[in-house]
Protein backbone atom coordinates (compact mmCIF):
# COMPACT_ATOMS: atom_id res chain seq x y z
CA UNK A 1 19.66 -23.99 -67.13
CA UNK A 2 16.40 -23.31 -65.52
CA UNK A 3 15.96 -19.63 -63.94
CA UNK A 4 15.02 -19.70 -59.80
CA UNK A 5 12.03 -17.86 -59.44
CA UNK A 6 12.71 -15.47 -56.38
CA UNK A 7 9.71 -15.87 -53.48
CA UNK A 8 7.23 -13.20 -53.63
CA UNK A 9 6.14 -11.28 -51.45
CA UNK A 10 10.03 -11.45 -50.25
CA UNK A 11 10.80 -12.96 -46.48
CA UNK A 12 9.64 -10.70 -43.98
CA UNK A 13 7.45 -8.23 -45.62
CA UNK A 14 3.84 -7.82 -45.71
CA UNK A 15 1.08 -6.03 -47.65
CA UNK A 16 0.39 -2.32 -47.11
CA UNK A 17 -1.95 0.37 -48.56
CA UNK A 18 -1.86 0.87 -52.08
CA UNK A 19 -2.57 4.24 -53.51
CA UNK A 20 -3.48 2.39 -56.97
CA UNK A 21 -6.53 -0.03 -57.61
CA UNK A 22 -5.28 -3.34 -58.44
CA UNK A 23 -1.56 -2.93 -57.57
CA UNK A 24 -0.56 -4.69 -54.27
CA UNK A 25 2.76 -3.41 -52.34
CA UNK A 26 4.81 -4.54 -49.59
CA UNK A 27 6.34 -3.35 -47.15
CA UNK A 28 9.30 -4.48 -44.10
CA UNK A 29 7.76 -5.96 -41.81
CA UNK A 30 8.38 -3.75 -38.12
CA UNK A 31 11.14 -4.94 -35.86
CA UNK A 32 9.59 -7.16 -33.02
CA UNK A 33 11.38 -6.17 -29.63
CA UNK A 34 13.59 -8.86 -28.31
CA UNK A 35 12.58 -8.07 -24.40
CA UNK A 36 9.20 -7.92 -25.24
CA UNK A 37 8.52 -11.88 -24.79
CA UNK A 38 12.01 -12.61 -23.55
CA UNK A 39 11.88 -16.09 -21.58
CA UNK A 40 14.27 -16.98 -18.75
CA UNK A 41 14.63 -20.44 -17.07
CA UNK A 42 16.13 -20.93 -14.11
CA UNK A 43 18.34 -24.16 -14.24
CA UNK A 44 21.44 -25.29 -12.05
CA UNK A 45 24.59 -25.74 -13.88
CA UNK A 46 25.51 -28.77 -11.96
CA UNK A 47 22.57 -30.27 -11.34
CA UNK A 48 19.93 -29.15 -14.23
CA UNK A 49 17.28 -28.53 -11.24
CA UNK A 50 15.26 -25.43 -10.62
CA UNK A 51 16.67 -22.77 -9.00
CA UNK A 52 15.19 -20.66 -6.17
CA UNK A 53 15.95 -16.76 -5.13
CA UNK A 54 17.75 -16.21 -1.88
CA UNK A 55 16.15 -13.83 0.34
CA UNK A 56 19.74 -13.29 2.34
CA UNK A 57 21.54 -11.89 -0.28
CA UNK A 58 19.45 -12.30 -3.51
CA UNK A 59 21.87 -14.73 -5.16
CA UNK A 60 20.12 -18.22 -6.64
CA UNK A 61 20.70 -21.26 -4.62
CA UNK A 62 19.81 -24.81 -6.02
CA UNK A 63 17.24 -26.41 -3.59
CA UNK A 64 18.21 -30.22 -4.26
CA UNK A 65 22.27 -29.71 -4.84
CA UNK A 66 22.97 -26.60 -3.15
CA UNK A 67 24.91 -25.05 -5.74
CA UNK A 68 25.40 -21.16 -5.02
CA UNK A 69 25.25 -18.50 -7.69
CA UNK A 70 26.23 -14.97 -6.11
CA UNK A 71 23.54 -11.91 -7.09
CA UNK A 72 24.07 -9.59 -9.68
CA UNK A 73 22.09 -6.81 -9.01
CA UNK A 74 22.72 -3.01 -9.03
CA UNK A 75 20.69 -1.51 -6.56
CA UNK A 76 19.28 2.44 -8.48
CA UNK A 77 17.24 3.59 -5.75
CA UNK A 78 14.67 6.43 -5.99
CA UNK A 79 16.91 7.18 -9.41
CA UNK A 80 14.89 4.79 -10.95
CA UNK A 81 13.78 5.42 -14.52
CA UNK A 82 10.35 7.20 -14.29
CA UNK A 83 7.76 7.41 -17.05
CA UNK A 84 5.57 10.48 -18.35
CA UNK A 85 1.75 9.74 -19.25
CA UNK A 86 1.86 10.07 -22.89
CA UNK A 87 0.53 7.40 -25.55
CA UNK A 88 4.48 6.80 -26.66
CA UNK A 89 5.25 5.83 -23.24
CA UNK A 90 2.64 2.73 -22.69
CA UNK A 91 3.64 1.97 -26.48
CA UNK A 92 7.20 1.46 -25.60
CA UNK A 93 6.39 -0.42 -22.18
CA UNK A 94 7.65 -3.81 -22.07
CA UNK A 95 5.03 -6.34 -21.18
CA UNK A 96 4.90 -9.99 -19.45
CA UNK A 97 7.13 -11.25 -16.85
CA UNK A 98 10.19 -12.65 -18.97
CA UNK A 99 9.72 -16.23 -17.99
CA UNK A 100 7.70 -18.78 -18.60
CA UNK A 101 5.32 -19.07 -15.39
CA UNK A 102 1.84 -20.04 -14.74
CA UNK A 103 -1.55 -18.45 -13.62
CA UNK A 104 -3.71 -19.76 -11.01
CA UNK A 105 -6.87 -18.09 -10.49
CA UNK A 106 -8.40 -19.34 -7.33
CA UNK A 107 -12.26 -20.50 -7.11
CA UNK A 108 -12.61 -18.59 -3.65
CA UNK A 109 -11.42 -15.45 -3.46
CA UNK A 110 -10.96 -15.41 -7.64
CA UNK A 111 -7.05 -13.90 -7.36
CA UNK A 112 -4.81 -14.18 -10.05
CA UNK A 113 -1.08 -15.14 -8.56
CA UNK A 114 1.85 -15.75 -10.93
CA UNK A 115 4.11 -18.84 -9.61
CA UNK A 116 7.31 -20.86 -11.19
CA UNK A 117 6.29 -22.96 -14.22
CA UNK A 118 7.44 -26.04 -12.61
CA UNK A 119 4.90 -25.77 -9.47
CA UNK A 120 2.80 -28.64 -8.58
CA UNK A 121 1.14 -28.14 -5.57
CA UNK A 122 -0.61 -24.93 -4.84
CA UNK A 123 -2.85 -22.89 -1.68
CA UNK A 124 -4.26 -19.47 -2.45
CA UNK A 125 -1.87 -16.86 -0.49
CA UNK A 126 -5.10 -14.60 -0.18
CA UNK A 127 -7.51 -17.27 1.69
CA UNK A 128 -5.62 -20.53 2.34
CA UNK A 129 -7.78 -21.83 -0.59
CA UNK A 130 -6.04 -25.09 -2.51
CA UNK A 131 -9.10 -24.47 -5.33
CA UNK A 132 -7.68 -23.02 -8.19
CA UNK A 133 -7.59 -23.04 -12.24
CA UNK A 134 -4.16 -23.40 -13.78
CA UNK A 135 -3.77 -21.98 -17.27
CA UNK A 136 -0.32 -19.91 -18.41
CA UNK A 137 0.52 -16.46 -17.49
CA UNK A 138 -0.94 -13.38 -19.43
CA UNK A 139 2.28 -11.71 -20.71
CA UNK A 140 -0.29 -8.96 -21.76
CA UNK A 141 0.33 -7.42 -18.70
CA UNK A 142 2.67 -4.39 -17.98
CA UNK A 143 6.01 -5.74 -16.98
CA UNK A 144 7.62 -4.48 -13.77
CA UNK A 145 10.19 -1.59 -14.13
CA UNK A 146 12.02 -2.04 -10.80
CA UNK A 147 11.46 -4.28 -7.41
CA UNK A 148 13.40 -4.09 -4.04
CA UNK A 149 14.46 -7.99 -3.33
CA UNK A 150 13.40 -9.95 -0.42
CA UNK A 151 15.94 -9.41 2.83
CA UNK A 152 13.74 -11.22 5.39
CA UNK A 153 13.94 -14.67 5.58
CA UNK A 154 10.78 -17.22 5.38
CA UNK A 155 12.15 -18.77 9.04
CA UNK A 156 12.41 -15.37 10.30
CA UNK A 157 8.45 -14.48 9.79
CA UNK A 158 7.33 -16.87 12.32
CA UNK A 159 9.33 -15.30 15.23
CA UNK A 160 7.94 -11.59 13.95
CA UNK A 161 4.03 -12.61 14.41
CA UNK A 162 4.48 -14.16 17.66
CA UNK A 163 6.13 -11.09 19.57
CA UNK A 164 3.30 -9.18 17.10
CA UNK A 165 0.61 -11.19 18.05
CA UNK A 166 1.57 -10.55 22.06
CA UNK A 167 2.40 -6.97 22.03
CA UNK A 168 -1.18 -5.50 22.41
CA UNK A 169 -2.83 -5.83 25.71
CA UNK A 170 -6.39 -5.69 24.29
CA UNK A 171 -5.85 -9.35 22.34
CA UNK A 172 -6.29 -12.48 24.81
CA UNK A 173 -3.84 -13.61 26.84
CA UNK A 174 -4.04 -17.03 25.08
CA UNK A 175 -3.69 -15.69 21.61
CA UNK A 176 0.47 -15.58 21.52
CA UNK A 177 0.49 -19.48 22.99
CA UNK A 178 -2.86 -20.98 21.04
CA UNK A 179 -2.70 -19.34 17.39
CA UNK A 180 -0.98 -21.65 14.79
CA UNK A 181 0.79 -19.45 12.20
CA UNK A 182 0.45 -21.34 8.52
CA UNK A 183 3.93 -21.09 6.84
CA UNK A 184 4.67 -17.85 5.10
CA UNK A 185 4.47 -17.31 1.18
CA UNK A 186 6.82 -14.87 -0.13
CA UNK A 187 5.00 -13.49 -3.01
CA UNK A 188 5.43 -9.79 -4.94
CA UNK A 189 2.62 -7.52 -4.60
CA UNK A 190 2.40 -4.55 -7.49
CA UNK A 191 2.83 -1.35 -6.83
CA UNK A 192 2.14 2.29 -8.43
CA UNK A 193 4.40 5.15 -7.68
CA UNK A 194 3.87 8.77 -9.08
CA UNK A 195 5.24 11.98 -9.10
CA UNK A 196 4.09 15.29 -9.34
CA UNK A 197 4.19 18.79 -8.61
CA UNK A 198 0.91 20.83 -8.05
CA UNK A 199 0.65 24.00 -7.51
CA UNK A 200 -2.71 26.02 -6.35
CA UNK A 201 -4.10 29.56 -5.73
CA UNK A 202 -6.70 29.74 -3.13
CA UNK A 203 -8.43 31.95 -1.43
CA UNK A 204 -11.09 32.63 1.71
CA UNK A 205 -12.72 33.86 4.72
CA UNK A 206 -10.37 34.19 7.50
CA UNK A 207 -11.71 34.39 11.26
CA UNK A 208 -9.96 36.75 13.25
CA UNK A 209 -10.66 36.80 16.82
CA UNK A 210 -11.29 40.98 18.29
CA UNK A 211 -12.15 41.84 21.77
CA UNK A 212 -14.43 45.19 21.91
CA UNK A 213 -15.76 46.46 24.61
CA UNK A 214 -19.49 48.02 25.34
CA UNK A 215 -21.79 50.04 27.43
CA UNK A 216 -24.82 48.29 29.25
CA UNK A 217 -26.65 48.47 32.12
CA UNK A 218 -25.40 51.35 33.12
CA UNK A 219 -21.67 49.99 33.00
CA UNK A 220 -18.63 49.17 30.17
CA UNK A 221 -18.65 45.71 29.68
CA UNK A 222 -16.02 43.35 27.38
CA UNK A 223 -17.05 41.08 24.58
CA UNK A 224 -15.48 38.65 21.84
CA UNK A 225 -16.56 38.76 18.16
CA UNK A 226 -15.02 37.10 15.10
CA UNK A 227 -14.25 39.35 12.34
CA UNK A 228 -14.06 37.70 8.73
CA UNK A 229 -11.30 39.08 6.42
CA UNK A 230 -10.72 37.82 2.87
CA UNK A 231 -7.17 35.87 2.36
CA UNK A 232 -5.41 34.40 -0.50
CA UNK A 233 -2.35 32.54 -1.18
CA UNK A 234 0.30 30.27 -3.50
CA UNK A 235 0.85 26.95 -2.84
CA UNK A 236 3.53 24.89 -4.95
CA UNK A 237 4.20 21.07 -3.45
CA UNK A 238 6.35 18.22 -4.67
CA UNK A 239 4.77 14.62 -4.73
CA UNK A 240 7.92 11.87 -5.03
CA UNK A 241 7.09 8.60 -4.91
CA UNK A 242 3.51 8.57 -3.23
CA UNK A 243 2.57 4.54 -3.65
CA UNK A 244 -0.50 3.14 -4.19
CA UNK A 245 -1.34 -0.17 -4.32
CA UNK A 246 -1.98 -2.01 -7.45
CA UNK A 247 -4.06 -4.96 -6.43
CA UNK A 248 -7.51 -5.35 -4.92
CA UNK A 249 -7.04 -8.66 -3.08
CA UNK A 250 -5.14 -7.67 0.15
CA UNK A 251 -6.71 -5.19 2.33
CA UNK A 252 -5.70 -1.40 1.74
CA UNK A 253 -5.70 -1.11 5.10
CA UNK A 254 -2.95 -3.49 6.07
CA UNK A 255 -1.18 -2.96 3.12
CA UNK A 256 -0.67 0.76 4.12
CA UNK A 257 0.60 -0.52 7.41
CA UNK A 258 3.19 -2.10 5.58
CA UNK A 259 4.47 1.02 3.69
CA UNK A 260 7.50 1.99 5.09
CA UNK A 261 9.32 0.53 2.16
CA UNK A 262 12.62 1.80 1.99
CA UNK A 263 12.76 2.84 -2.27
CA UNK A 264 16.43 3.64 -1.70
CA UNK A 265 16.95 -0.19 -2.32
CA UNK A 266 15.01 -0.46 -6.01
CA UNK A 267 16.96 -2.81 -8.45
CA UNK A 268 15.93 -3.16 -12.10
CA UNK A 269 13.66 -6.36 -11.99
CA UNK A 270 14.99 -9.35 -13.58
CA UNK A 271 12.85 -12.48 -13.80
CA UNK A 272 15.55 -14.09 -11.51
CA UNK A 273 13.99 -12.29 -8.39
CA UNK A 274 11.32 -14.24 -9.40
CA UNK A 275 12.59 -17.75 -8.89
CA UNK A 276 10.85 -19.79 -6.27
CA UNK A 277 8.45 -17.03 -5.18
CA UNK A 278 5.13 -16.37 -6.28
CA UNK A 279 4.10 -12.84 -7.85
CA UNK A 280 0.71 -10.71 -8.22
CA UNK A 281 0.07 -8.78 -11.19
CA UNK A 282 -1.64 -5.95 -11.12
CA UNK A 283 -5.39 -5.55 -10.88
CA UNK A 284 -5.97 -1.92 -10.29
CA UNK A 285 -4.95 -0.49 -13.34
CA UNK A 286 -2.86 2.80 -14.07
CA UNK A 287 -5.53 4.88 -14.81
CA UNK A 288 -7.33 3.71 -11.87
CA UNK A 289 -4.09 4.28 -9.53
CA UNK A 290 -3.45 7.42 -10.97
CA UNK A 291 -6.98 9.08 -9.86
CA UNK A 292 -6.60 7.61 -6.35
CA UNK A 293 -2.76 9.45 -6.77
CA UNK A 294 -4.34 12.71 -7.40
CA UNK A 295 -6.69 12.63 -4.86
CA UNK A 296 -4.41 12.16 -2.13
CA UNK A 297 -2.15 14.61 -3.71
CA UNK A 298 -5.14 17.41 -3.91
CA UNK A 299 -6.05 17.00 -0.43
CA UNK A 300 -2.04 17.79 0.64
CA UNK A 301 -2.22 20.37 -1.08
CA UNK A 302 -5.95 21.45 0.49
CA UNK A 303 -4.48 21.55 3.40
CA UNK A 304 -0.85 23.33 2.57
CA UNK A 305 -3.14 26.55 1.52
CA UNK A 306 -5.28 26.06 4.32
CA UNK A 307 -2.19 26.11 6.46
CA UNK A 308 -1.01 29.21 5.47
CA UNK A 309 -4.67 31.24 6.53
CA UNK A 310 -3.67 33.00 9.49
CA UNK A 311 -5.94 31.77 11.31
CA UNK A 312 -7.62 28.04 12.08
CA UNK A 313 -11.44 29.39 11.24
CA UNK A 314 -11.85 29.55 7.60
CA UNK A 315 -14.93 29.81 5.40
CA UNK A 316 -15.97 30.02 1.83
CA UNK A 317 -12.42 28.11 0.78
CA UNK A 318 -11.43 27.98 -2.76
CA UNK A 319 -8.64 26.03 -4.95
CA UNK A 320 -7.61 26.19 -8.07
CA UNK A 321 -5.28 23.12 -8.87
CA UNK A 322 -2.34 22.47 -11.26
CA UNK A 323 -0.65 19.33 -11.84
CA UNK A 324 2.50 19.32 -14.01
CA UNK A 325 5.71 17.04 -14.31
CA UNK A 326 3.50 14.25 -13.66
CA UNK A 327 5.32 10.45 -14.20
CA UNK A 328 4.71 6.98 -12.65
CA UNK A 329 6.74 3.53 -12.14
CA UNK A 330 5.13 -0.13 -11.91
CA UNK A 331 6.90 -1.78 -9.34
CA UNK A 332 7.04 -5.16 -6.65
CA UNK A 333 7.42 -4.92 -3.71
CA UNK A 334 8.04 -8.33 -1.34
CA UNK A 335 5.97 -9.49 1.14
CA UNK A 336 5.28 -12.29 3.41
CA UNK A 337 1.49 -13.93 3.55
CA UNK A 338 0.04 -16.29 6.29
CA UNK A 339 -3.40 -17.81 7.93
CA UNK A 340 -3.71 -18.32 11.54
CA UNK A 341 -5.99 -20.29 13.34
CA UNK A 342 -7.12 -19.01 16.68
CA UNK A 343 -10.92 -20.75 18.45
CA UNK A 344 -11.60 -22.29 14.63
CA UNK A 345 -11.46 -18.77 13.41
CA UNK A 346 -8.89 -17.72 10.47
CA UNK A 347 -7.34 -14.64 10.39
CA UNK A 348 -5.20 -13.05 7.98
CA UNK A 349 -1.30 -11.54 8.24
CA UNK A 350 1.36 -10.16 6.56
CA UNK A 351 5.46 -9.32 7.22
CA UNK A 352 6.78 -6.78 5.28
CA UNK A 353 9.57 -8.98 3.47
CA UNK A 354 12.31 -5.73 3.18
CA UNK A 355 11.41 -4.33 6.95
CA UNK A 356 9.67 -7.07 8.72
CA UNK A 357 7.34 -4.71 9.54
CA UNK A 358 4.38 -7.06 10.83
CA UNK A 359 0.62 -6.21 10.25
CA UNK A 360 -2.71 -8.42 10.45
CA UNK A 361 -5.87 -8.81 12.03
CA UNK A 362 -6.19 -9.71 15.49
CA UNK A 363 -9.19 -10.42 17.93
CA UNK A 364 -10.02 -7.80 20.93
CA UNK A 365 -10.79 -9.36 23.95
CA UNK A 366 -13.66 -7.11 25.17
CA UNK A 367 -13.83 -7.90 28.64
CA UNK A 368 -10.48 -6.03 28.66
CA UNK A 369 -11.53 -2.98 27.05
CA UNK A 370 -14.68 -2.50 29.12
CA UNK A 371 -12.93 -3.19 32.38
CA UNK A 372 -10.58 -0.40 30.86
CA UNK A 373 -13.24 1.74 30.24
CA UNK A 374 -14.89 1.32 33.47
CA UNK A 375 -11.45 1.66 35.33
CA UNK A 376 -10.74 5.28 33.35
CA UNK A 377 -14.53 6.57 34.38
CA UNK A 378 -14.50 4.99 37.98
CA UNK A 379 -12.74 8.05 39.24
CA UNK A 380 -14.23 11.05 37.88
CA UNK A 381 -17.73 9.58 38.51
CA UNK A 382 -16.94 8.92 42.48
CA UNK A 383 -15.34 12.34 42.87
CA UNK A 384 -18.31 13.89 41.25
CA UNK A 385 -20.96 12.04 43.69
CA UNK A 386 -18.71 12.81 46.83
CA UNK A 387 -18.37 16.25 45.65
CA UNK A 388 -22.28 16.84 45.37
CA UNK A 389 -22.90 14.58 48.55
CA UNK A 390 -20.40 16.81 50.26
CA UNK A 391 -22.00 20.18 48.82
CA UNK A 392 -24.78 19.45 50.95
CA UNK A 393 -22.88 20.27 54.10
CA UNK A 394 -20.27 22.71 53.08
CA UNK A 395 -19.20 24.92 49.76
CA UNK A 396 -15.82 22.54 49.88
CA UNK A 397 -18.18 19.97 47.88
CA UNK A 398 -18.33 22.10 44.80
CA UNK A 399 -14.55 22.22 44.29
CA UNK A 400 -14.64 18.69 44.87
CA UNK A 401 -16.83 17.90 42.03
CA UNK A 402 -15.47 20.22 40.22
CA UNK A 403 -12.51 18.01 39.82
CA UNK A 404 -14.41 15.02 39.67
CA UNK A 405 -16.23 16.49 36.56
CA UNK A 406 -12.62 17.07 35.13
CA UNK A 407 -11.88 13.65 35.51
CA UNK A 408 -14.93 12.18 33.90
CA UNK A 409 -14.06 14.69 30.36
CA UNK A 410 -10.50 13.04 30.61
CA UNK A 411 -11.82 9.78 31.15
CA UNK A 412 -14.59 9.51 28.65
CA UNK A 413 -11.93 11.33 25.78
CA UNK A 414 -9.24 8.57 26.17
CA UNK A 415 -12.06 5.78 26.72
CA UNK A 416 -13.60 6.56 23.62
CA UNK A 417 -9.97 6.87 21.82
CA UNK A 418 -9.47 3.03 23.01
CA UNK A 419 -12.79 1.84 21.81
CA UNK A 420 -12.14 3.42 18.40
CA UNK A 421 -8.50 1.87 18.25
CA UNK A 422 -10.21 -1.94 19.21
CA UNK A 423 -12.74 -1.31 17.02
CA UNK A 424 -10.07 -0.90 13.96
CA UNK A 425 -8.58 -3.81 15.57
CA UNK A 426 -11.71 -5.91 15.15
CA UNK A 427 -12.95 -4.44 11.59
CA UNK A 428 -10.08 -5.21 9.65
């Protein structure tokens, strides 16, 4: 009977070092993590269609048969697992999204958005752009830790940006009535959150205010100086959650409007939240997020020690800065993404899809503002004319331009406040 020759090297082992010339050895080959390019599909069980995520309760409804599956979710909160910045840490991190979805990178703006692998049709959330490239999503990519799920719904947007786009009285009258809203895209936008404590010694010049009085002239006489005394102090502050964002394409600016994210609600992300919606991945990177963590969390601290001078006038300040316990989370948050179209001009907004929080860019009618302006100076500027037109005839003038000089500082302060706040309007 012939003898079965046994395969060599064996199933699943491959060649490792050998400490002797000529001799080959094998070794196990490593465990591949299930998670780490676990694929989910979405299919009805009594239809076979796609499903889609449910904003109202984030359960998965079937969009052609309406079959209803109720959510699972467990809702951890600010409990959430948090990670330390060590090498074993990114090495353990799960990567990709856990389904099978696709890329489009689009030729205008050049953002990457994740969408459901059975998409067709496609417009750029970013720029209203429908030129893209299609090609399968990276799974190369940290995967998200934790998300909070959509509670706004899609229909629910539309009413949102009209009272928004009304409640300023610096935008034109026409804009609530004229401006055609495109429809809202849900899509998840990535997140950074870190933790730390820091903890500083500082010390500097304190000013200290002294009255002393003098002899001059042949009489005593009162003056103010500022004395300088050295200070120093401890300052220990915790950082919990400060978020940063983790893409590039939306502007910081409205994105920080949007930030009153309530973490509470975190869930563990499951590709199911996923379903239907489109998704971001991030393109600031940890490292980068991390530095623009620490500076944020430096200048607290700045001004924690410079708090606890005695005194407002300081000089000659110096820090030295800690940071220890320090830990992070990549997270999604939802929100909502439309054009308008107001006089052939597009402009960009956003609904925060756990708050509704609204924020965008909107045009300043100017003709308001000045009139504004001129309305807030008017007064000062007549009282101060009448005052020196009356000062010609009696000493009553002076105390009438007096106040009309009073009226012109308050005017021009909260004048130049409103030109500042259209001007943000306008820029962004």
């Amino acid at each position: 009977m012939a003898t079965q020759i046994a395969p060599f090297p064996p199933p699943n082992f491959i060649p490792t070092d050998s400490a002797v010339p000529g001799i080959e050895v094998y070794m196990p080959a490593p465990e591949k993590e299930e998670d780490q390019r676990e694929v989910v599909e979405f299919k009805c069980p009594q239809c076979g269609a796609a499903t889609a995520y449910s904003a109202a309760d984030g359960g998965l409804t079937c969009t052609h048969c309406g079959y209803y599956e109720p959510p699972q979710k467990a809702v951890i909160g600010k409990g959430a697992q948090e990670f330390e910045f060590t090498v074993a840490t990114m090495e353990r991190a799960v990567h990709g999204w856990g389904e099978a979805r696709r890329e489009l990178q689009c030729q205008d703006c050049s953002a990457y958005t994740s969408v459901p692998a059975d998409t067709l049709t496609y417009t750029c959330p970013f720029c209203n752009s429908n030129k893209v490239i299609q090609r399968q999503a990276s799974q190369d990519m940290l995967r998200p830790r934790f998300l909070i799920p959509f509670k706004i719904e899609p229909n629910t947007c539309q009413n949102l940006t009209r009272e928004w786009l009304g409640s300023s009285w610096m935008t034109p009258g026409s804009l609530k009535r004229l401006a055609r809203v495109a429809n809202f895209v849900g899509i998840y936008l990535p997140f950074w959150t870190f933790d730390s404590v820091t903890e500083a010694d500082w010390k500097a010049e304190v000013g200290h205010t002294e009255t002393e009085r003098y002899y001059s002239n042949g009489e005593w006489r009162t003056r103010t100086k500022t004395v300088w005394k050295w200070e120093s102090g401890h300052v220990r502050l915790t950082h919990d959650d400060l978020l940063v964002e983790g893409t590039s394409r939306v502007s910081a600016l409205l994105l920080g409007r949007l930030k009153n994210y309530d973490l509470r609600q975190l869930a563990p992300y499951e590709p199911k939240y996923l379903a239907g919606l489109q998704a971001q991945s991030y393109d600031i990177p940890l490292e980068a997020a991390w530095e623009t963590a620490r500076h944020e969390m430096r200048e607290r601290t700045r001004h924690a020690c410079r708090d606890q001078a005695s005194t407002s006038k300081i000089r000659n300040f110096s820090m030295n800065l800690d940071f220890a316990d320090e830990s992070w989370r990549y997270i999604l948050l939802p929100v909502y993404l439309a054009n308008y179209l107001y006089h052939d001009q597009t402009y960009q907004v956003m609904v925060n899809g756990q708050t509704g929080v609204v924020s965008g860019q909107r045009p300043v009618d100017w003709l308001k503002v000045w009139l504004a302006v001129i309305a807030l100076l008017a007064p000062g500027l007549t009282l101060g004319v009448a005052g020196l037109i009356i000062l010609m005839f009696g000493d009553m003038g002076l105390f009438v331009a007096v106040i009309g000089f009073i009226l012109l500082v308050i005017g021009l302060i909260i004048a130049f406040n409103l030109i500042r706040k259209a001007q943000a309007m306008d820029d962004v």
